[in-house]
ModelCIF file with pLDDT and N, C-alpha, C, O atoms, coordinates in Angstrom:
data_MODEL
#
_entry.id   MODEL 
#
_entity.id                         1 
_entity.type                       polymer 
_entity.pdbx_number_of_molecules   1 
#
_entity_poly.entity_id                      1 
_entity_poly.type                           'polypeptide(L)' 
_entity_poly.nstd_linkage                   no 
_entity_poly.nstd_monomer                   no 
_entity_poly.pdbx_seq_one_letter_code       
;(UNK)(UNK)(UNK)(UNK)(UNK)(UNK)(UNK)(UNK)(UNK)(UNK)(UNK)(UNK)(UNK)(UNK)(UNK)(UNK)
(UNK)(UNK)(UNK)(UNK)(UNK)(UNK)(UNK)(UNK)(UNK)(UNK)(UNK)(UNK)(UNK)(UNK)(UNK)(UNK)
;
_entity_poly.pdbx_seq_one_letter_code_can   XXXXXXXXXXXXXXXXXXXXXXXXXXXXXXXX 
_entity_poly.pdbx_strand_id                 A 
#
loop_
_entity_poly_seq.entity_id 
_entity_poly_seq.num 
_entity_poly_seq.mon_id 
_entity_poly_seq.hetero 
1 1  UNK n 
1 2  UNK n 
1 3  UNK n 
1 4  UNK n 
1 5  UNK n 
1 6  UNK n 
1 7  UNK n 
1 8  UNK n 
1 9  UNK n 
1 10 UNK n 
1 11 UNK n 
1 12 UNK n 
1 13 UNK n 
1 14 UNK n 
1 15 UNK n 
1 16 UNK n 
1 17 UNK n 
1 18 UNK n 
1 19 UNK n 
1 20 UNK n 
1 21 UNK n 
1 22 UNK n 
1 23 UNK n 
1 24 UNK n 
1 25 UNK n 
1 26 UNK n 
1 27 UNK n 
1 28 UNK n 
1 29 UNK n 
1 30 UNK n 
1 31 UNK n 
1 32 UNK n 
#
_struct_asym.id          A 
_struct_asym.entity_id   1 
#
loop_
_ma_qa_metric.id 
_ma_qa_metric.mode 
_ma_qa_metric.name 
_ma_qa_metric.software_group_id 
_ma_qa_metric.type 
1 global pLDDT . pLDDT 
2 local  pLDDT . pLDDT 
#
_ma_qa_metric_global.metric_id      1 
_ma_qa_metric_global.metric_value   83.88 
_ma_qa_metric_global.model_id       1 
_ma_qa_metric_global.ordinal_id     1 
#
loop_
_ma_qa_metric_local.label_asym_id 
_ma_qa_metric_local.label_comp_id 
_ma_qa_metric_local.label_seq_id 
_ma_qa_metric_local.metric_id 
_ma_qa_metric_local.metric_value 
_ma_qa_metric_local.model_id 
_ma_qa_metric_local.ordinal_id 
A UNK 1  2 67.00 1 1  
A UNK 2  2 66.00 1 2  
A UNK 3  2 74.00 1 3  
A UNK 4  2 78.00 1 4  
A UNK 5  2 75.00 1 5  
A UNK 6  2 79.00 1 6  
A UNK 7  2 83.00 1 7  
A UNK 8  2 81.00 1 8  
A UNK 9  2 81.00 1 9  
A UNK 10 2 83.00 1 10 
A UNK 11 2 87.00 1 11 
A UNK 12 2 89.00 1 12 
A UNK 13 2 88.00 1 13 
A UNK 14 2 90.00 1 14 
A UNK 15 2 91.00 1 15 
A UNK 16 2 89.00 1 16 
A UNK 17 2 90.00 1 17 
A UNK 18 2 91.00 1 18 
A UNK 19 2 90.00 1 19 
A UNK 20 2 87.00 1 20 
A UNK 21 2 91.00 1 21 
A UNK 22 2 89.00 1 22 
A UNK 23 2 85.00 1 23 
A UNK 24 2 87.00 1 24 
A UNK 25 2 87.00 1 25 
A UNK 26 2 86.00 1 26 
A UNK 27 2 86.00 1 27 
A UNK 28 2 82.00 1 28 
A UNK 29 2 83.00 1 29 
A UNK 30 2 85.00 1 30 
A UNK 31 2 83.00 1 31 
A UNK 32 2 81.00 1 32 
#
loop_
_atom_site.group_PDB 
_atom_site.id 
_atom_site.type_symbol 
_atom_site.label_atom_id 
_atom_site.label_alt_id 
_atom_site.label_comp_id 
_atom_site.label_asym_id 
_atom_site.label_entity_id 
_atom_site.label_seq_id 
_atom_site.pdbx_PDB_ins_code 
_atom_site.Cartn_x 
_atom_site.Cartn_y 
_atom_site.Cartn_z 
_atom_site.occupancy 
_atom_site.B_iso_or_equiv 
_atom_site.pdbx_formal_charge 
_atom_site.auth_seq_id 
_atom_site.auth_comp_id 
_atom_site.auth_asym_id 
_atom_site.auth_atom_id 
_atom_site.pdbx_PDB_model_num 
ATOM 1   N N  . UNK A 1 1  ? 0.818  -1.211 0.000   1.00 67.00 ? 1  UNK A N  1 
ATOM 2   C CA . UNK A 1 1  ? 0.000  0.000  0.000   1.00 67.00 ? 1  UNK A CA 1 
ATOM 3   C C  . UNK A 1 1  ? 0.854  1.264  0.000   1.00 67.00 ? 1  UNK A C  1 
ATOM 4   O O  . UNK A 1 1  ? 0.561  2.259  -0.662  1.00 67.00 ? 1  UNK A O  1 
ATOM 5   N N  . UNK A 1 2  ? 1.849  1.172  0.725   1.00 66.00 ? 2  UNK A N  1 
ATOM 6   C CA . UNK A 1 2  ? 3.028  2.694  0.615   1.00 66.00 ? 2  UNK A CA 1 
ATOM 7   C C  . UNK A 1 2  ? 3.607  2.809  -0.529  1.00 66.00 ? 2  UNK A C  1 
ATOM 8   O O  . UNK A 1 2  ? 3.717  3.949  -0.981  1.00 66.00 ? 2  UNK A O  1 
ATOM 9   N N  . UNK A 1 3  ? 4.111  1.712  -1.274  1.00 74.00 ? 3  UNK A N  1 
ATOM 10  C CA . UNK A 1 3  ? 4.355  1.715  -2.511  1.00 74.00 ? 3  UNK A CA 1 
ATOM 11  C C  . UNK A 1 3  ? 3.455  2.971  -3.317  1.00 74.00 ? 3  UNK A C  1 
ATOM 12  O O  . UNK A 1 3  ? 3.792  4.077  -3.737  1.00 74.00 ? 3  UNK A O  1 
ATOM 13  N N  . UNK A 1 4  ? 1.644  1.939  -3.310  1.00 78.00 ? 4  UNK A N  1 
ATOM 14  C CA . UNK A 1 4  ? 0.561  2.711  -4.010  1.00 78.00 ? 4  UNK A CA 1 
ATOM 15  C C  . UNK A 1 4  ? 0.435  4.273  -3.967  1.00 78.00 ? 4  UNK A C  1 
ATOM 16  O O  . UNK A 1 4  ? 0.147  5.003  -4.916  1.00 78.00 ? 4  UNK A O  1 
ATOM 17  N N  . UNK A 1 5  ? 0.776  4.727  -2.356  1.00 75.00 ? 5  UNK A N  1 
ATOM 18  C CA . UNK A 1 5  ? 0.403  5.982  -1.614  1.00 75.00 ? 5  UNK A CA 1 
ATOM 19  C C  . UNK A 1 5  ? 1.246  7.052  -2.641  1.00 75.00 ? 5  UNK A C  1 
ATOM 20  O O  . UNK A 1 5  ? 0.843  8.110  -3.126  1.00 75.00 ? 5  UNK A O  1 
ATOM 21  N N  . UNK A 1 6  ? 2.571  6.376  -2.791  1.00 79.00 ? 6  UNK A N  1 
ATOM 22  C CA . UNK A 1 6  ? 3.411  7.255  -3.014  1.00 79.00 ? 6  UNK A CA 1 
ATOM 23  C C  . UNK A 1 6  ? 3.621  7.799  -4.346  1.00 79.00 ? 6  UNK A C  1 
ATOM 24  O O  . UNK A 1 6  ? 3.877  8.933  -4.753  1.00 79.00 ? 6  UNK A O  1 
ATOM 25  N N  . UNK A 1 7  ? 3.375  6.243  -5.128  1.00 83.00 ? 7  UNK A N  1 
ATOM 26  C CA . UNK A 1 7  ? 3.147  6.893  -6.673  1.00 83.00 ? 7  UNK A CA 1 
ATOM 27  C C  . UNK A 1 7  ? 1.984  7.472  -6.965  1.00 83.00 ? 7  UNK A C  1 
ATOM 28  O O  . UNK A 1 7  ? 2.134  8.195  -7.950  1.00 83.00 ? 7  UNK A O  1 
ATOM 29  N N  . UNK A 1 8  ? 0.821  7.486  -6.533  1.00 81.00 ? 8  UNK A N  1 
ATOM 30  C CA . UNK A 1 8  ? -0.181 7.743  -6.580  1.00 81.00 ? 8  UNK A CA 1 
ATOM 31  C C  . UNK A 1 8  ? -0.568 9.437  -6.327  1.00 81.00 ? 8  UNK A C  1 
ATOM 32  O O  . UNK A 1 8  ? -1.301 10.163 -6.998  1.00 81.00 ? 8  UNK A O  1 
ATOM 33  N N  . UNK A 1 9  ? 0.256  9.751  -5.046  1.00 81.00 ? 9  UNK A N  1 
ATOM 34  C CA . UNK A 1 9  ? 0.669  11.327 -4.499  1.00 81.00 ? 9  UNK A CA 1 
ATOM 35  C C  . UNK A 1 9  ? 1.418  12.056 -5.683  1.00 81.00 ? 9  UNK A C  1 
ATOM 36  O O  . UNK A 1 9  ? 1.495  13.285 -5.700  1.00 81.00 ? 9  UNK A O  1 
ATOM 37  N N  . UNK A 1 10 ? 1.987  11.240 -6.704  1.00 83.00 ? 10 UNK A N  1 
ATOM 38  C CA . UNK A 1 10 ? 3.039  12.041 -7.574  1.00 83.00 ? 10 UNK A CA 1 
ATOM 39  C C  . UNK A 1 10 ? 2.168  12.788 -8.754  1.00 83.00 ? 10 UNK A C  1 
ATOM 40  O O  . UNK A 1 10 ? 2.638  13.538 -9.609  1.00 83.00 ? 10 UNK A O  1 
ATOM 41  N N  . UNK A 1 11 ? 1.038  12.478 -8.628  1.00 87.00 ? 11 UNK A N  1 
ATOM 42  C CA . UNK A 1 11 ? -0.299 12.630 -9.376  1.00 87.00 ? 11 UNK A CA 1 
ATOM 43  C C  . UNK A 1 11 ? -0.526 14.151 -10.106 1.00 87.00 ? 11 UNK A C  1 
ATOM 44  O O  . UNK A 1 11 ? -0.811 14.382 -11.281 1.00 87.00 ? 11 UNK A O  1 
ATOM 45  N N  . UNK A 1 12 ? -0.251 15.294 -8.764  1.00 89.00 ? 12 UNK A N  1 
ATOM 46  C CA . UNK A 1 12 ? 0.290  16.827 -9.480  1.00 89.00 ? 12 UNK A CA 1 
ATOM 47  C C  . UNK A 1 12 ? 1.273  16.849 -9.597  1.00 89.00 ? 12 UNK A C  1 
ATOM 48  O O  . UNK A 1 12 ? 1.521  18.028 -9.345  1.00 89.00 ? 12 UNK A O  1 
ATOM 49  N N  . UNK A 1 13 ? 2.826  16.056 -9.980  1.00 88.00 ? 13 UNK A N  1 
ATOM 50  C CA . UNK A 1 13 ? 3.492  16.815 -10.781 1.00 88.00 ? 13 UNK A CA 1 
ATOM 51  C C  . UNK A 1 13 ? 3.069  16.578 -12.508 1.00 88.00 ? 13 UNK A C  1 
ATOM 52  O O  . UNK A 1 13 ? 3.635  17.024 -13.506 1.00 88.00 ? 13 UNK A O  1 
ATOM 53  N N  . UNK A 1 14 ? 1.581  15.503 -12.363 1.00 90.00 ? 14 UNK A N  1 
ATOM 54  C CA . UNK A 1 14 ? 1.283  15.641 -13.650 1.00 90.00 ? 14 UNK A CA 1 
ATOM 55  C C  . UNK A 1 14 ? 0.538  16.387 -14.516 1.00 90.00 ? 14 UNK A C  1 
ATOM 56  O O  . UNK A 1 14 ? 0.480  16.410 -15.745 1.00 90.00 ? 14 UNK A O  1 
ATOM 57  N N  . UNK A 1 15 ? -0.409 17.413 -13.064 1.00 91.00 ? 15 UNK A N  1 
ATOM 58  C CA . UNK A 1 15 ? -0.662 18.092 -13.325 1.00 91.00 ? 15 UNK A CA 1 
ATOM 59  C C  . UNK A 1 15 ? 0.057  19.803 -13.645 1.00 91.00 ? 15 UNK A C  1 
ATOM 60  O O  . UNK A 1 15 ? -0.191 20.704 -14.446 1.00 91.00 ? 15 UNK A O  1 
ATOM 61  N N  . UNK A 1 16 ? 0.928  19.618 -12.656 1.00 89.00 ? 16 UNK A N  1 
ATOM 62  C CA . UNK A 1 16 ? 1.896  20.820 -12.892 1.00 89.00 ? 16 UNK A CA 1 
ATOM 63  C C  . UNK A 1 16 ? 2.540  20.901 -14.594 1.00 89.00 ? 16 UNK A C  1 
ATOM 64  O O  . UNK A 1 16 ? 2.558  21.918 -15.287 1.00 89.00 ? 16 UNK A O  1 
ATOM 65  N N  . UNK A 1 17 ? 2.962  19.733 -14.935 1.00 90.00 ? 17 UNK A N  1 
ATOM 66  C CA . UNK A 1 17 ? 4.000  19.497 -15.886 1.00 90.00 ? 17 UNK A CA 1 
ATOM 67  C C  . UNK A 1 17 ? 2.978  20.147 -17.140 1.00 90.00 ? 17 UNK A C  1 
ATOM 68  O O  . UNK A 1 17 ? 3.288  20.991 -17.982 1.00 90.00 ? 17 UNK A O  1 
ATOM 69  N N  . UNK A 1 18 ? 1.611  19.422 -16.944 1.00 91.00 ? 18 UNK A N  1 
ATOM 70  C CA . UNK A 1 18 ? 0.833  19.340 -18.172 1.00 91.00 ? 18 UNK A CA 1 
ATOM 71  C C  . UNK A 1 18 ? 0.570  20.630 -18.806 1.00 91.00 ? 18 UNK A C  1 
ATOM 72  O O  . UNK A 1 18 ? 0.658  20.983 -19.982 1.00 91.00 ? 18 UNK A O  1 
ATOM 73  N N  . UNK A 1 19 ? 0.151  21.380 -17.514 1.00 90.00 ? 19 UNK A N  1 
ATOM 74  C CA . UNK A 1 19 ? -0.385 22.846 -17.494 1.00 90.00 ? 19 UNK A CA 1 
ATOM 75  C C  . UNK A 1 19 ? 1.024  23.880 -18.258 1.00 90.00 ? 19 UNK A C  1 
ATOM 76  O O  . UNK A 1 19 ? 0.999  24.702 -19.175 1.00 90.00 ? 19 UNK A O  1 
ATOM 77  N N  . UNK A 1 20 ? 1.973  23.454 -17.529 1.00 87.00 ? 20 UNK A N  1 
ATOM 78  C CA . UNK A 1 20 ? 3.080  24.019 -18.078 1.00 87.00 ? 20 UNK A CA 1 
ATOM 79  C C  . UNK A 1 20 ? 3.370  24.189 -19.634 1.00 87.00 ? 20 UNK A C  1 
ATOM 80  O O  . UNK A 1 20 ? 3.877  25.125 -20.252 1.00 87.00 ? 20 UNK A O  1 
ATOM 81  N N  . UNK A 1 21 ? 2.833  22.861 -20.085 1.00 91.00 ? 21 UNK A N  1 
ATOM 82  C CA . UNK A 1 21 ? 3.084  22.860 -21.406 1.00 91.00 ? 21 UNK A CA 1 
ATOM 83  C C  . UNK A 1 21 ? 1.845  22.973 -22.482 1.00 91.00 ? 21 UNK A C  1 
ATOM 84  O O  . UNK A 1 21 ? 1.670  22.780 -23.685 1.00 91.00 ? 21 UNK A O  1 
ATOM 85  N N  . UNK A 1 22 ? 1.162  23.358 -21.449 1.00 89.00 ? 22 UNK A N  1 
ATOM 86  C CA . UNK A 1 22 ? -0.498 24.168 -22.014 1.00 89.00 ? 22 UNK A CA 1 
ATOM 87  C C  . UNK A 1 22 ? 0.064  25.410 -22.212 1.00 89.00 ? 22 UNK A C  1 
ATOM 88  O O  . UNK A 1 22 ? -0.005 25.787 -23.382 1.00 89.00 ? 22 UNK A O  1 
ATOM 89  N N  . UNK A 1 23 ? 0.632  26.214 -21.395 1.00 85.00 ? 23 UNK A N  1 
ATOM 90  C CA . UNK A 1 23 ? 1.074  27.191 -21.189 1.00 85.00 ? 23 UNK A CA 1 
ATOM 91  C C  . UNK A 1 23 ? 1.501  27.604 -22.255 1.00 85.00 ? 23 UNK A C  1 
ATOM 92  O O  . UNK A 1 23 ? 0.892  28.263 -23.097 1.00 85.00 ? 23 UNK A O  1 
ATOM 93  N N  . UNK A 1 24 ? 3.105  27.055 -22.284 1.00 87.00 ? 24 UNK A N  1 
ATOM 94  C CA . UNK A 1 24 ? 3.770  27.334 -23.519 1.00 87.00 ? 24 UNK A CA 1 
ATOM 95  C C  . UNK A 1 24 ? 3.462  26.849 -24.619 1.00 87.00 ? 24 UNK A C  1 
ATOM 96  O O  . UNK A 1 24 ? 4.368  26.913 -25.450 1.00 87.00 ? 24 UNK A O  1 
ATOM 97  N N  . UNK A 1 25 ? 2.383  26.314 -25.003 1.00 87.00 ? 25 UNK A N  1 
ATOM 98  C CA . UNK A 1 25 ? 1.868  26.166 -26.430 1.00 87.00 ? 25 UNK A CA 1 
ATOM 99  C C  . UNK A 1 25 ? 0.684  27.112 -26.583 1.00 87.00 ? 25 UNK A C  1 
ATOM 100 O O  . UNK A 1 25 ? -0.138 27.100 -27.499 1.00 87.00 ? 25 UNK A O  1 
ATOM 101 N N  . UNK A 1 26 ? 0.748  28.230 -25.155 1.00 86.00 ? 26 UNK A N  1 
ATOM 102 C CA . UNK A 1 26 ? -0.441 29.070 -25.682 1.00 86.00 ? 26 UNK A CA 1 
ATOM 103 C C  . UNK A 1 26 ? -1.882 28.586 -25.877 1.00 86.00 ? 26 UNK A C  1 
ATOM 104 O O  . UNK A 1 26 ? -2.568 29.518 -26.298 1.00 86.00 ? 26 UNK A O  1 
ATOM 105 N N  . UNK A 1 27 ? -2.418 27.715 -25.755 1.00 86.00 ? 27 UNK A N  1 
ATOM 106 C CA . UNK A 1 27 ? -3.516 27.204 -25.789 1.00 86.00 ? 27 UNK A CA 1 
ATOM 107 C C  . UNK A 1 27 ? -4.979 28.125 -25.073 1.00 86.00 ? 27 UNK A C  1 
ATOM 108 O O  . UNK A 1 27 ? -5.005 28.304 -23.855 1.00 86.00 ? 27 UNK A O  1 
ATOM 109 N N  . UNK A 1 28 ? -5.742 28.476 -25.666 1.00 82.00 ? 28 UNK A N  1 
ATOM 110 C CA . UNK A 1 28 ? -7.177 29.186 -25.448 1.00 82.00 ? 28 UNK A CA 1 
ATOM 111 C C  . UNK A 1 28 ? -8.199 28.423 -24.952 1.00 82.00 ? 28 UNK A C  1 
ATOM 112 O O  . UNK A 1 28 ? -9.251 28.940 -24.574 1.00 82.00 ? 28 UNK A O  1 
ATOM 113 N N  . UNK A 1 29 ? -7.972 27.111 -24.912 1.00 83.00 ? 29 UNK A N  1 
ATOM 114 C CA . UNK A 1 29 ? -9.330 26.309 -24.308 1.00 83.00 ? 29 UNK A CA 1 
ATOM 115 C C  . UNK A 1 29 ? -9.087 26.210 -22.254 1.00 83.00 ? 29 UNK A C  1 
ATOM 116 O O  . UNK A 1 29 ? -9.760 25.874 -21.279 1.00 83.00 ? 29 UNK A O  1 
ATOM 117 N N  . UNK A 1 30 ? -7.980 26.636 -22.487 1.00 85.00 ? 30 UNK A N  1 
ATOM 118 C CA . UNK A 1 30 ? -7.590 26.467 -20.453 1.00 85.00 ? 30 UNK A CA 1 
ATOM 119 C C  . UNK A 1 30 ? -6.916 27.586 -19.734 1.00 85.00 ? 30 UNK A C  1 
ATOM 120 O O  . UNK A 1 30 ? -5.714 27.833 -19.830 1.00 85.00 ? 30 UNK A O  1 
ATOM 121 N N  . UNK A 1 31 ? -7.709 28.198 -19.061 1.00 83.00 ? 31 UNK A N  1 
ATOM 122 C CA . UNK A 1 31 ? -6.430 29.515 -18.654 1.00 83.00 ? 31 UNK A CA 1 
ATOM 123 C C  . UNK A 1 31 ? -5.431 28.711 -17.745 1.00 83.00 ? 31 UNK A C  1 
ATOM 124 O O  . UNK A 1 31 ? -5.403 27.704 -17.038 1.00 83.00 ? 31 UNK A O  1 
ATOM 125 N N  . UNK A 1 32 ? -4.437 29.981 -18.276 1.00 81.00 ? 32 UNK A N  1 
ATOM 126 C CA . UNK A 1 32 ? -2.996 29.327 -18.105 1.00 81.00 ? 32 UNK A CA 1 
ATOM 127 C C  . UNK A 1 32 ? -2.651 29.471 -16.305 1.00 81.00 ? 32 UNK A C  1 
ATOM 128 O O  . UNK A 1 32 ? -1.591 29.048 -15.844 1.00 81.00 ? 32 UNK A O  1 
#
């Protein structure tokens, strides 16, 4: 289960990463 906890917690840097590269492609459907 700590295994699960932990990868599972890593969850916003996928959101961080994603947004980031929403960002820099400028994209209009998501504020940045």
């Amino acid at each position: 289960a700590n295994k699960v906890s932990i990868i599972v917690l890593l969850n916003p840097m996928i959101t961080f990463i994603t947004m980031g590269i929403l960002a820099w492609l400028n994209v209009s459907w998501v504020e940045n």
